[in-house]
C-alpha atoms as a PDB file:
ATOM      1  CA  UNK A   1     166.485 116.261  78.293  1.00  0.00           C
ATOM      2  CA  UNK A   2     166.250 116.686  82.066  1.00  0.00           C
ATOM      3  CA  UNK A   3     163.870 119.433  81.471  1.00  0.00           C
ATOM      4  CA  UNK A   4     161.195 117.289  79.416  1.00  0.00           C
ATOM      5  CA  UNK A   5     161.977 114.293  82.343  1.00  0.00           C
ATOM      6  CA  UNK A   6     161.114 116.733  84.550  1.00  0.00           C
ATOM      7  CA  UNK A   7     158.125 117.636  82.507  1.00  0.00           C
ATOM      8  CA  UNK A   8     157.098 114.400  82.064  1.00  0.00           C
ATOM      9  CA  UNK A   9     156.986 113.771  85.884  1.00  0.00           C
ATOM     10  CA  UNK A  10     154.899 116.923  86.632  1.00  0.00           C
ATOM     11  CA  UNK A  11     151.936 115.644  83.898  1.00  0.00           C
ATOM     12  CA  UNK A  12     151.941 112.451  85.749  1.00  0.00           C
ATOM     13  CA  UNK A  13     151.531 113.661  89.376  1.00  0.00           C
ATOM     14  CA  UNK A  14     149.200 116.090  87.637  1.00  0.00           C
ATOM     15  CA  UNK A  15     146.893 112.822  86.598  1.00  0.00           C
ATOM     16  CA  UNK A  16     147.756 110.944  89.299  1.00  0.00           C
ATOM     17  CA  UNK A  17     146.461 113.750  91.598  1.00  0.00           C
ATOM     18  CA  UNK A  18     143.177 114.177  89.000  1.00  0.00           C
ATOM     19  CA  UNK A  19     142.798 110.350  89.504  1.00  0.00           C
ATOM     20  CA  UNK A  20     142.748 110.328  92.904  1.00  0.00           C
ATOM     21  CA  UNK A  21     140.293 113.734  93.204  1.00  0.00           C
ATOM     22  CA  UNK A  22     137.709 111.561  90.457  1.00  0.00           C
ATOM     23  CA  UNK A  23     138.297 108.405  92.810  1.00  0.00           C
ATOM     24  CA  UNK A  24     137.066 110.296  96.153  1.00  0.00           C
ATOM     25  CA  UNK A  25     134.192 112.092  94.289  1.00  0.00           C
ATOM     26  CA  UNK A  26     132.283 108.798  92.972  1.00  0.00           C
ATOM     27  CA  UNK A  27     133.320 107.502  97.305  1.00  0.00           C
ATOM     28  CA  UNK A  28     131.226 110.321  97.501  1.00  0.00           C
ATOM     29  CA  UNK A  29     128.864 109.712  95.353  1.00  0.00           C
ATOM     30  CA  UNK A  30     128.103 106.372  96.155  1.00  0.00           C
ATOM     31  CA  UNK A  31     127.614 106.633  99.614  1.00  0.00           C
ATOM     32  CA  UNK A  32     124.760 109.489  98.940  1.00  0.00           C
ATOM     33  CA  UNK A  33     123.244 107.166  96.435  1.00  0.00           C
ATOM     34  CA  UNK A  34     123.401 103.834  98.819  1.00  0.00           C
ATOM     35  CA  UNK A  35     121.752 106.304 101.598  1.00  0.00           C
ATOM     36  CA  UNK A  36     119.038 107.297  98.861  1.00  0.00           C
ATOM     37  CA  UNK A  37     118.585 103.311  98.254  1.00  0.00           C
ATOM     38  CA  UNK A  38     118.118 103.077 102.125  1.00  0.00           C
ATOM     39  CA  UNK A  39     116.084 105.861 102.862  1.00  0.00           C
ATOM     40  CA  UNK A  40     113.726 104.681  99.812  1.00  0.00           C
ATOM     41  CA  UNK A  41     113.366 101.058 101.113  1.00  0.00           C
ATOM     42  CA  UNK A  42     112.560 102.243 104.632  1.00  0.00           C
ATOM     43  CA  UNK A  43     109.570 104.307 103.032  1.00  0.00           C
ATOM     44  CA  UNK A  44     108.443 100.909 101.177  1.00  0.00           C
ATOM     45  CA  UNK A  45     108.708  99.335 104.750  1.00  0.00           C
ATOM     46  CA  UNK A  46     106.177 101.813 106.756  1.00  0.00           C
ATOM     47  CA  UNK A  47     103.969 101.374 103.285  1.00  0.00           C
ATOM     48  CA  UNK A  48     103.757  97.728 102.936  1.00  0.00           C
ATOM     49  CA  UNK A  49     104.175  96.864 106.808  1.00  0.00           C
ATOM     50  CA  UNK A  50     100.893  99.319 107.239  1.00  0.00           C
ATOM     51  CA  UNK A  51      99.276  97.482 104.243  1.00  0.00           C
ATOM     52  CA  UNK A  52      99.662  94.095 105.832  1.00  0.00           C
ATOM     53  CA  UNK A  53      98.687  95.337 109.398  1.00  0.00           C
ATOM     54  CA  UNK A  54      95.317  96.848 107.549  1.00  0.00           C
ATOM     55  CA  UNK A  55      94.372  93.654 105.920  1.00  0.00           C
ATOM     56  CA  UNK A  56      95.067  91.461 109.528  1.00  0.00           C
ATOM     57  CA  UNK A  57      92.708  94.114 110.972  1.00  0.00           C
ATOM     58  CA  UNK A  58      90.338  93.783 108.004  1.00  0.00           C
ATOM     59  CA  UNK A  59      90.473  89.663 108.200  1.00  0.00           C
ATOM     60  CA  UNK A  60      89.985  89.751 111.900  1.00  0.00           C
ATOM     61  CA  UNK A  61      86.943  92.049 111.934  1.00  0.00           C
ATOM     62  CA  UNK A  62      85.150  90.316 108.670  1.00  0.00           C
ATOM     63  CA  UNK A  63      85.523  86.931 111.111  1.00  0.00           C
ATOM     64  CA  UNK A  64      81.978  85.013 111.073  1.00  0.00           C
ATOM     65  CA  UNK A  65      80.387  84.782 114.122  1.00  0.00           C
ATOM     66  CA  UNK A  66      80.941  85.734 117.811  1.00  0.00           C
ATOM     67  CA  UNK A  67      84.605  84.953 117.788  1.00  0.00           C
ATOM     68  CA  UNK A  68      87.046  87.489 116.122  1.00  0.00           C
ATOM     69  CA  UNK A  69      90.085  85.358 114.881  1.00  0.00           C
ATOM     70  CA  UNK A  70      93.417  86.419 113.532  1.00  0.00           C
ATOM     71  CA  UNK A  71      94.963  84.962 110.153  1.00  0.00           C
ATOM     72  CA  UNK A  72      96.319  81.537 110.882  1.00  0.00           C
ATOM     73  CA  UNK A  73      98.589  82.382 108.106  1.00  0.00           C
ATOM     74  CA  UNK A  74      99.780  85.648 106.030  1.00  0.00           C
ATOM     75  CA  UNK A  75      98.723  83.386 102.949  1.00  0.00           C
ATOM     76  CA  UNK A  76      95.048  83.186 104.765  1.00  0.00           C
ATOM     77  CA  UNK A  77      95.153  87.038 103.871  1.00  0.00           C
ATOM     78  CA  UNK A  78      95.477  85.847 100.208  1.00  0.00           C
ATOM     79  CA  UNK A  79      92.778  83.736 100.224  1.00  0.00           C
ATOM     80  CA  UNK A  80      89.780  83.764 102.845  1.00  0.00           C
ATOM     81  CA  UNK A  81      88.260  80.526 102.712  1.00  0.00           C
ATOM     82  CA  UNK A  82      85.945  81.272 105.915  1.00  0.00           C
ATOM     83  CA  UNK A  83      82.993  82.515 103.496  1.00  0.00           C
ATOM     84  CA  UNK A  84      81.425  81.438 100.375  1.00  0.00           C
ATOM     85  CA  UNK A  85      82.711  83.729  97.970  1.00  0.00           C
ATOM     86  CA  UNK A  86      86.333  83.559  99.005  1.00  0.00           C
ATOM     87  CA  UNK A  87      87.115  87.323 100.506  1.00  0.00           C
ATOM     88  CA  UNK A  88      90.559  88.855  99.087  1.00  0.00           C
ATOM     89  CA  UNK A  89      92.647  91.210 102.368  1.00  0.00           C
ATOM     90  CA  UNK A  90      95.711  91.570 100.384  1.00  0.00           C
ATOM     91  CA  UNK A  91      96.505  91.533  96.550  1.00  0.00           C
ATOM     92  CA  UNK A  92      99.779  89.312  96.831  1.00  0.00           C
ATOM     93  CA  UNK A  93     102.359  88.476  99.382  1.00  0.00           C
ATOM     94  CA  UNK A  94     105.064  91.620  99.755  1.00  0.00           C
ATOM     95  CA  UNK A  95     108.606  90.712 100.535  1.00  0.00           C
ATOM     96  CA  UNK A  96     110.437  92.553 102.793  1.00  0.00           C
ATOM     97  CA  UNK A  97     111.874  95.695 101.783  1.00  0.00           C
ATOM     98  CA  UNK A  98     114.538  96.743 103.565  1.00  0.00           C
ATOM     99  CA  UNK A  99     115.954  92.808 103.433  1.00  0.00           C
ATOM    100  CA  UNK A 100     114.440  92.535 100.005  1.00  0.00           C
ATOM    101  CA  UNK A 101     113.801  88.594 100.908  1.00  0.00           C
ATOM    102  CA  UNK A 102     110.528  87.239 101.395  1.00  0.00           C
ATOM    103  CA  UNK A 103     109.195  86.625 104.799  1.00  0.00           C
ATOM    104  CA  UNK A 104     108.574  88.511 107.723  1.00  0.00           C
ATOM    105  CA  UNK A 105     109.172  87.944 111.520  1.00  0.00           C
ATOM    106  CA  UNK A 106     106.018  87.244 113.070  1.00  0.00           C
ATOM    107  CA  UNK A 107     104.053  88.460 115.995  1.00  0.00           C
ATOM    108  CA  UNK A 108     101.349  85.705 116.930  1.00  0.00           C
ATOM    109  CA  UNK A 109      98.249  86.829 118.736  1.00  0.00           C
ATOM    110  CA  UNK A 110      97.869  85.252 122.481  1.00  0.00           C
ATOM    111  CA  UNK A 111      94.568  83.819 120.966  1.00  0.00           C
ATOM    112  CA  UNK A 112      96.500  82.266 118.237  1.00  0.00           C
ATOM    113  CA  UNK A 113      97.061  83.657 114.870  1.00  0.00           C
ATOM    114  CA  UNK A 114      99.211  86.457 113.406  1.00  0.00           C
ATOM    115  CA  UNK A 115      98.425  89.868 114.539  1.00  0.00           C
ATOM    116  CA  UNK A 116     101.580  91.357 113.275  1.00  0.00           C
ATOM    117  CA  UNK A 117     104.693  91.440 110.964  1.00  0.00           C
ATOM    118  CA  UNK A 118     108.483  93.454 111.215  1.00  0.00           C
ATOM    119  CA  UNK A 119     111.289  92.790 109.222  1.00  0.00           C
ATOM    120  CA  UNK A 120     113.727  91.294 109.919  1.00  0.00           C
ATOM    121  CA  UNK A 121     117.119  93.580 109.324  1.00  0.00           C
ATOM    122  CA  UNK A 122     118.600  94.691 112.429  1.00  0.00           C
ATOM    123  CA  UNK A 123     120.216  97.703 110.531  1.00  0.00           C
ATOM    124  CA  UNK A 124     119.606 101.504 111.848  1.00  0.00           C
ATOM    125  CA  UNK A 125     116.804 103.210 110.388  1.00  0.00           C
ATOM    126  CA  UNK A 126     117.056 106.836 108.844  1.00  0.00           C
ATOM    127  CA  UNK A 127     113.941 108.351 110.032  1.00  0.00           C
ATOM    128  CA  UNK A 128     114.091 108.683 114.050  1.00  0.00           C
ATOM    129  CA  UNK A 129     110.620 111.199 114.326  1.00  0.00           C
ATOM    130  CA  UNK A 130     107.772 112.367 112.899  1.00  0.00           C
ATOM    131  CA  UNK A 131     105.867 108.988 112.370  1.00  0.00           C
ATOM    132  CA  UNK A 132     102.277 109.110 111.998  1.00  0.00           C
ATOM    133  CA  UNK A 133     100.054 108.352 114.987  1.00  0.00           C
ATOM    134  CA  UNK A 134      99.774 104.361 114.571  1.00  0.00           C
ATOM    135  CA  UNK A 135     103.623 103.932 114.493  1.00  0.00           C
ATOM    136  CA  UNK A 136     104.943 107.145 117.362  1.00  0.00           C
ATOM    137  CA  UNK A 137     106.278 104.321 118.888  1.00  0.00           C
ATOM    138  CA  UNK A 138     109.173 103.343 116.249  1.00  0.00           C
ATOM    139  CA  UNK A 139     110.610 107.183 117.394  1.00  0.00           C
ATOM    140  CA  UNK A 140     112.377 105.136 120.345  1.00  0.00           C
ATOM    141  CA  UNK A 141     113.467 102.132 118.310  1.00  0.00           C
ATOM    142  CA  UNK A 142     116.900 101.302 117.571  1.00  0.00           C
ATOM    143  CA  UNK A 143     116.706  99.156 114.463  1.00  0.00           C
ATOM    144  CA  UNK A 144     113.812  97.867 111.968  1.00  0.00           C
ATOM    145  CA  UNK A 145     113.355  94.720 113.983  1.00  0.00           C
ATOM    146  CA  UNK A 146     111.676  96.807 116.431  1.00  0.00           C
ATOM    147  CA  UNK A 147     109.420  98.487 113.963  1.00  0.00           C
ATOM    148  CA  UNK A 148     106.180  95.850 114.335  1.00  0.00           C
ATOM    149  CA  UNK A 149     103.222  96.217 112.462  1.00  0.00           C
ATOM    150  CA  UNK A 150     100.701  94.759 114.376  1.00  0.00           C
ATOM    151  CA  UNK A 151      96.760  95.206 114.416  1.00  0.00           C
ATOM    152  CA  UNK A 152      95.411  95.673 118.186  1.00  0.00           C
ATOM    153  CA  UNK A 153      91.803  95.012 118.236  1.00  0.00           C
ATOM    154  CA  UNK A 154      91.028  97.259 121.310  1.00  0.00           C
ATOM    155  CA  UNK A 155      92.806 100.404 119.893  1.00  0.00           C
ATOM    156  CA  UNK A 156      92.501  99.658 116.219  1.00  0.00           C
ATOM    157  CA  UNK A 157      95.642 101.925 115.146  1.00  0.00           C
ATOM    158  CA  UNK A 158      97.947 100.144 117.925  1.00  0.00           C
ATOM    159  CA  UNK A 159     101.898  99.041 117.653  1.00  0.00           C
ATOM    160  CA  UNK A 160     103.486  96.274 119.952  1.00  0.00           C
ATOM    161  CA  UNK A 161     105.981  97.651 121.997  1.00  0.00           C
ATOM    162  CA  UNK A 162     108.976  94.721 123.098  1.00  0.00           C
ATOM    163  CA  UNK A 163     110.014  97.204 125.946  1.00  0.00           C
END
């Protein structure tokens, strides 16, 4: 009887040990997956955050008349009541992607207006290089905060720098 006690103890350190092995790999395997979940919501960031900076540039350069203006509102970008024929910039309102919560942080134009948009997490981005030429910039940042999306009239493909 000692034998098959003794037996009996070996199977379960011999689960116990398979348990522990299964518990580590799916550690494992959830940490790559959250970092896939990451590194996909920081590509949806650079997307939509250069979408919305296109259509401030496109609302500010259809502006009637002398004076250029900047969206009083993101929801102006929805709807642009400044012509006849209402002019569409942007299909709908995007929520942020990283936070997945609507609304943005702001960046308002010295004129007045919005001239840019960043989220709002303060959370370490992934990519660190290799941004394309409107956002070299975001290479020095420390957190998606600091990545703004803003439309500079005088350079056209310009980011706002809080250094």
């Amino acid at each position: 009887m000692k034998s098959g006690n003794r037996q009996c103890g070996m199977v379960l350190m011999g689960v116990l040990l398979l348990i522990i092995l299964m518990g580590l790999g799916m550690a494992v395997a959830g940490n790559r997956w959250s970092d896939m979940q990451r590194r996909e919501r920081e590509q949806e960031l650079l997307k939509v955050g250069d979408t919305i900076r296109k259509a401030i540039g496109n609302y500010y350069n259809l502006s009637p008349g002398m004076v250029k203006q900047f969206p009083p509102t993101l929801n102006a970008l929805l709807k642009d009541e400044r012509f006849p024929v209402p002019q569409r910039h942007l299909r709908k309102l995007y929520t942020d992607p990283v936070t997945q919560r609507p609304g943005w942080g702001l960046l308002y134009a010295p004129s007045g207006g919005i001239m840019g948009v960043y989220s709002l997490s303060g959370a370490h981005p992934f990519k660190t290089r290799n941004f394309p030429p409107p956002y070299q910039d975001f290479e020095k940042k420390k957190a998606y905060i600091d990545w703004v999306f803003a439309y500079l009239p005088e350079t056209d493909n310009s980011v706002v720098s809080y250094d």
